[in-house]
Protein backbone atom coordinates (compact mmCIF):
# COMPACT_ATOMS: atom_id res chain seq x y z
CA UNK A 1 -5.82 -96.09 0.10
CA UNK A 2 -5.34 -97.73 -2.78
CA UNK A 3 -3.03 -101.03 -3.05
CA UNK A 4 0.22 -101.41 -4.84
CA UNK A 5 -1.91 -104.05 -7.44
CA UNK A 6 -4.18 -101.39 -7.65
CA UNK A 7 -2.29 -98.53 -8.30
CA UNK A 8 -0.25 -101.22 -10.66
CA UNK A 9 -3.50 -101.92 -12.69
CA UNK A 10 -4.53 -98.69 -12.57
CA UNK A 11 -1.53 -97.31 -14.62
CA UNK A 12 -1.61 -100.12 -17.16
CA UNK A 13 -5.05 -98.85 -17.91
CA UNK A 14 -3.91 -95.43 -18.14
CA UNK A 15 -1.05 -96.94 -20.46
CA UNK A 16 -3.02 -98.91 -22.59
CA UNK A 17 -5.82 -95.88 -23.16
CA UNK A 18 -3.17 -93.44 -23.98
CA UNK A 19 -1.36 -95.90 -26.41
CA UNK A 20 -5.02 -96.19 -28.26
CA UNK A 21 -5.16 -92.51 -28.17
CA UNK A 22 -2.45 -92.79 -29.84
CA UNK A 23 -2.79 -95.14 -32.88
CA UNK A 24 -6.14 -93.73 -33.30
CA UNK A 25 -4.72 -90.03 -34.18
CA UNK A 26 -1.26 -91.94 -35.70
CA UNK A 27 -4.50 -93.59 -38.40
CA UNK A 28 -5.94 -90.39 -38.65
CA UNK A 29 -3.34 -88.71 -39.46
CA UNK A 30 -1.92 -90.90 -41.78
CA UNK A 31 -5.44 -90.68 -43.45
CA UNK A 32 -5.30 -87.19 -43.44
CA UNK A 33 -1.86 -86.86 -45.25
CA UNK A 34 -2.32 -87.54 -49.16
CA UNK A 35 -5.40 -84.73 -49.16
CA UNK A 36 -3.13 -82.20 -47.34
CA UNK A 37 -0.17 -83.06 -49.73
CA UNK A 38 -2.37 -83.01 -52.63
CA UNK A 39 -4.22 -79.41 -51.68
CA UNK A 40 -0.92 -78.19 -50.68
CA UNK A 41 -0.12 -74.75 -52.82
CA UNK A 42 3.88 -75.18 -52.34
CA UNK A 43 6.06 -77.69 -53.11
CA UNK A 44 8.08 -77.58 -49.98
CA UNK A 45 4.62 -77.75 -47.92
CA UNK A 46 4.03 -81.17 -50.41
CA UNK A 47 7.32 -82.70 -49.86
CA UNK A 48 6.71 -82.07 -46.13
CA UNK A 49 3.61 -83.99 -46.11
CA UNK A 50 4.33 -86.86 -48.40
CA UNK A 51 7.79 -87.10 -46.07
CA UNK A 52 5.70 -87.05 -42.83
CA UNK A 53 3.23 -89.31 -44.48
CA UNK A 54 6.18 -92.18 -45.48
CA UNK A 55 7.91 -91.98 -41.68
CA UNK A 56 4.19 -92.54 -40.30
CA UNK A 57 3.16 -95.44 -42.69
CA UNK A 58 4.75 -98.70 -42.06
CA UNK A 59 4.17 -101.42 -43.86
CA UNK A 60 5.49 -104.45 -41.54
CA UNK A 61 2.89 -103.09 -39.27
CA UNK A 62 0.28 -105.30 -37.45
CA UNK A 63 -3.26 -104.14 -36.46
């Protein structure tokens, strides 16, 4: 049986590898963006992108 410490740690791992999970597809994506916008056949699908693309790029951001 695991302790309460443990079971503590254990979800602060599981935290901290889900939040990298995160950032690592948020980087992707935001990588992603400007070639989708740019190969986009409609305008609305472009204005879409390059919207998604300026509420996921932030530039007071730290690494």
């Amino acid at each position: 049986m695991a302790t309460k410490k443990e079971l503590t740690t254990g979800l602060r791992k599981l935290m901290e590898d889900q939040l990298a999970d995160i950032y690592f597809a948020e980087k992707q994506l935001v990588k992603a963006l400007p070639k989708m916008a740019k190969n986009a056949g409609n305008a609305d699908l472009r204005a879409a992108f390059e919207g998604h693309l300026q509420e996921n790029t932030w530039t007071d951001r730290t690494p």
